[in-house]
C-alpha atoms as a PDB file:
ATOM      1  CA  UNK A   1      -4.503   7.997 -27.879  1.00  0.00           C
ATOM      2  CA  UNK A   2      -2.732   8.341 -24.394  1.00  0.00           C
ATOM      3  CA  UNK A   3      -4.022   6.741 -21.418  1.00  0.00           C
ATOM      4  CA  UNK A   4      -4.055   8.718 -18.220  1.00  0.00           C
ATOM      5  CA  UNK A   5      -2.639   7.015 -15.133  1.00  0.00           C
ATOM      6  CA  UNK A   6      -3.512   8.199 -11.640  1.00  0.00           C
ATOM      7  CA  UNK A   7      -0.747   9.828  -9.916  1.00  0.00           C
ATOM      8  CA  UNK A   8       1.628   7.873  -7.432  1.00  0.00           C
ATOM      9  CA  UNK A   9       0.500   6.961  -4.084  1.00  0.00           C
ATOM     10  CA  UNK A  10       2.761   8.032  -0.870  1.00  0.00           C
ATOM     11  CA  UNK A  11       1.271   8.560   2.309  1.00  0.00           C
ATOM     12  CA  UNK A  12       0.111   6.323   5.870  1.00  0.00           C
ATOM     13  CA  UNK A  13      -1.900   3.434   5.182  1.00  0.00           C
ATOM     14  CA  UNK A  14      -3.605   1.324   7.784  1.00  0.00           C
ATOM     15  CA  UNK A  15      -3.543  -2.996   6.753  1.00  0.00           C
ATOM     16  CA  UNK A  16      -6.645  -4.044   6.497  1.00  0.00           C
ATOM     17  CA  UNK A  17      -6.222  -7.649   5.262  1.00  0.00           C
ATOM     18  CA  UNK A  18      -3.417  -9.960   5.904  1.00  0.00           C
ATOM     19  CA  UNK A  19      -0.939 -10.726   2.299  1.00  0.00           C
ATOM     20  CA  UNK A  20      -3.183 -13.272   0.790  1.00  0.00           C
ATOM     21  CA  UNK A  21      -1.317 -16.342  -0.916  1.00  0.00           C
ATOM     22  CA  UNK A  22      -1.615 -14.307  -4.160  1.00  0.00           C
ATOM     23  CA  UNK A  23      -0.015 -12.194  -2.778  1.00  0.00           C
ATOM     24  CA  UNK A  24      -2.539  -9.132  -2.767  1.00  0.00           C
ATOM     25  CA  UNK A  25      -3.424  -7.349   0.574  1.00  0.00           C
ATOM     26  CA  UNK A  26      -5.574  -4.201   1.020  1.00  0.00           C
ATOM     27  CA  UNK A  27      -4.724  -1.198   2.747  1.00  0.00           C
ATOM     28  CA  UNK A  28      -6.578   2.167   3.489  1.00  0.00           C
ATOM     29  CA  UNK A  29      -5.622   5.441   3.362  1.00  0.00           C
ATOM     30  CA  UNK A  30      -5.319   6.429   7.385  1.00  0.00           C
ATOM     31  CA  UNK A  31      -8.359   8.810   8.107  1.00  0.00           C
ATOM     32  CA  UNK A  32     -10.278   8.291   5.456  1.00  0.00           C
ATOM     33  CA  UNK A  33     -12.419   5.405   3.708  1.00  0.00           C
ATOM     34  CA  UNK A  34     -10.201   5.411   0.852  1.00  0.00           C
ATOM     35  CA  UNK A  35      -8.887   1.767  -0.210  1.00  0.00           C
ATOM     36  CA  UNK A  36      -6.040   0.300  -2.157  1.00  0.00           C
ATOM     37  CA  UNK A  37      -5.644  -3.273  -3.668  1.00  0.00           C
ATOM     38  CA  UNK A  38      -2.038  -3.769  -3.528  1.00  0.00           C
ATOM     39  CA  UNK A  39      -1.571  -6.561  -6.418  1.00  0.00           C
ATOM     40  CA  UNK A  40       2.466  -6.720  -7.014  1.00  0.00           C
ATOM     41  CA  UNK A  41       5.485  -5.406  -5.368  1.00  0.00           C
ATOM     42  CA  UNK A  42       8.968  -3.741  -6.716  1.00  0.00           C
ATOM     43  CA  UNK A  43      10.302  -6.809  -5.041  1.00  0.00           C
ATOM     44  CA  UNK A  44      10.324  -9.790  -2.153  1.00  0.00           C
ATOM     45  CA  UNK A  45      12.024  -7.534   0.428  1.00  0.00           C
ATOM     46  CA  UNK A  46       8.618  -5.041   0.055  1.00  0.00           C
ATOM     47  CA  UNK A  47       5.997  -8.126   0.199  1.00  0.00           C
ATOM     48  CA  UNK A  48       7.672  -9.608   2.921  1.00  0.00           C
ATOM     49  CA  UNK A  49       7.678  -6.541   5.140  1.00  0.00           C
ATOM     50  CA  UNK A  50       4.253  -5.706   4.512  1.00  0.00           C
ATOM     51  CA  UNK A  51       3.269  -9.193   5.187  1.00  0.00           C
ATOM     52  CA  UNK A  52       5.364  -9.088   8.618  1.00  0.00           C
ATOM     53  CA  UNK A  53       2.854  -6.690  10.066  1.00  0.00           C
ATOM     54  CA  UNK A  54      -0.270  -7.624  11.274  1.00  0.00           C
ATOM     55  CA  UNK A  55      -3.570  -6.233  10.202  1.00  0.00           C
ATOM     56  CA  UNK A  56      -4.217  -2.865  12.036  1.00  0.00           C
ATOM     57  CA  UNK A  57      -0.954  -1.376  11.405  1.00  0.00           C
ATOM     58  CA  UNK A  58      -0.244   1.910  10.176  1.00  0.00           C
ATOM     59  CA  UNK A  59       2.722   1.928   8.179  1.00  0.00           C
ATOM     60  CA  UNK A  60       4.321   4.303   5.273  1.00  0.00           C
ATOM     61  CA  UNK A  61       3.962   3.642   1.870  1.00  0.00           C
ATOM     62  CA  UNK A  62       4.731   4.519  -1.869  1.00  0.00           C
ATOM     63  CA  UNK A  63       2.215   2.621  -4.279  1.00  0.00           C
ATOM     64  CA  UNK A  64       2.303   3.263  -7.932  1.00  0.00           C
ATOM     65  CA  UNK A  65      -0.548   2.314 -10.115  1.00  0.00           C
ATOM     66  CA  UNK A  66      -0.643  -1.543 -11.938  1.00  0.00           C
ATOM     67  CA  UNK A  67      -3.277  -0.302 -14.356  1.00  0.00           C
ATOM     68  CA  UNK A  68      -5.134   2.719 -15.848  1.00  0.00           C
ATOM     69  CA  UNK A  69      -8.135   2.787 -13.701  1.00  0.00           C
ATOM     70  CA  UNK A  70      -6.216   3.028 -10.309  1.00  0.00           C
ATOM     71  CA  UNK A  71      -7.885   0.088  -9.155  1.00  0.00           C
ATOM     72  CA  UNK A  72      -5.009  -2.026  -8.269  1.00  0.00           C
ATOM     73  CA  UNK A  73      -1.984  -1.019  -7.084  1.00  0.00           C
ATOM     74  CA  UNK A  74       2.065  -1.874  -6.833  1.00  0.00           C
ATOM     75  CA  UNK A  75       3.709  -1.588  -3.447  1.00  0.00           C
ATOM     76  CA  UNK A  76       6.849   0.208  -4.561  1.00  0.00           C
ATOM     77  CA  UNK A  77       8.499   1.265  -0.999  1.00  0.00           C
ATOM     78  CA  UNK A  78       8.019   0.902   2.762  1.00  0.00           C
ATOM     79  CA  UNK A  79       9.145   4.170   4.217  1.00  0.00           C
ATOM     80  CA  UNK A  80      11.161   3.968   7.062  1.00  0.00           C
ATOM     81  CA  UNK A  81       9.937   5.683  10.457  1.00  0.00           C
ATOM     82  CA  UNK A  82       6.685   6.091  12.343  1.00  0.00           C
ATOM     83  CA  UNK A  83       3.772   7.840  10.890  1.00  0.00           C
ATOM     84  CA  UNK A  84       3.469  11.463  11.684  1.00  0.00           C
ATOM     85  CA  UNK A  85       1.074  12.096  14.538  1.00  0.00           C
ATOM     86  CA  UNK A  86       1.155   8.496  15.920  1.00  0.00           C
ATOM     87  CA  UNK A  87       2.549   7.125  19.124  1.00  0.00           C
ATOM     88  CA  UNK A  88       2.026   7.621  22.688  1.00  0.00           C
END
């Protein structure tokens, strides 16, 4: 029997945790409700970036999923460049 996975993740995220010491940090989908639990990264250079910002920001992401149910979630990429529609 196959197992599903829920699709790949890319979009704006706002932080809305600092990187715990696990390393896990949560981020939400900008304009909506929608959470992620980021658990893992594709490597250091990712975590540390994401851990360099400070809760509130808005930045560009790629998450893939770390298991079936979509509940947690690997921080694959920071996309470079300023969200779309944000700024002065």
């Amino acid at each position: 029997m196959s197992t599903v996975k829920p699709p790949n993740s890319e979009g704006t995220f706002v932080i809305e945790s600092a990187v715990r010491d696990d390393g896990s940090v949560t981020v939400r989908e900008a304009g909506t409700t929608t959470t992620h639990h980021v658990v893992d990264y594709a490597d250091s250079l990712v975590r540390e970036k994401l851990a360099a910002r400070p809760v509130g920001t808005t930045v560009r992401l790629a998450l893939a999923p770390a298991d079936p149910t979509g509940q947690e979630w690997i921080a694959t990429r920071i996309k470079p460049g300023a969200p779309l529609g944000l700024g002065p």
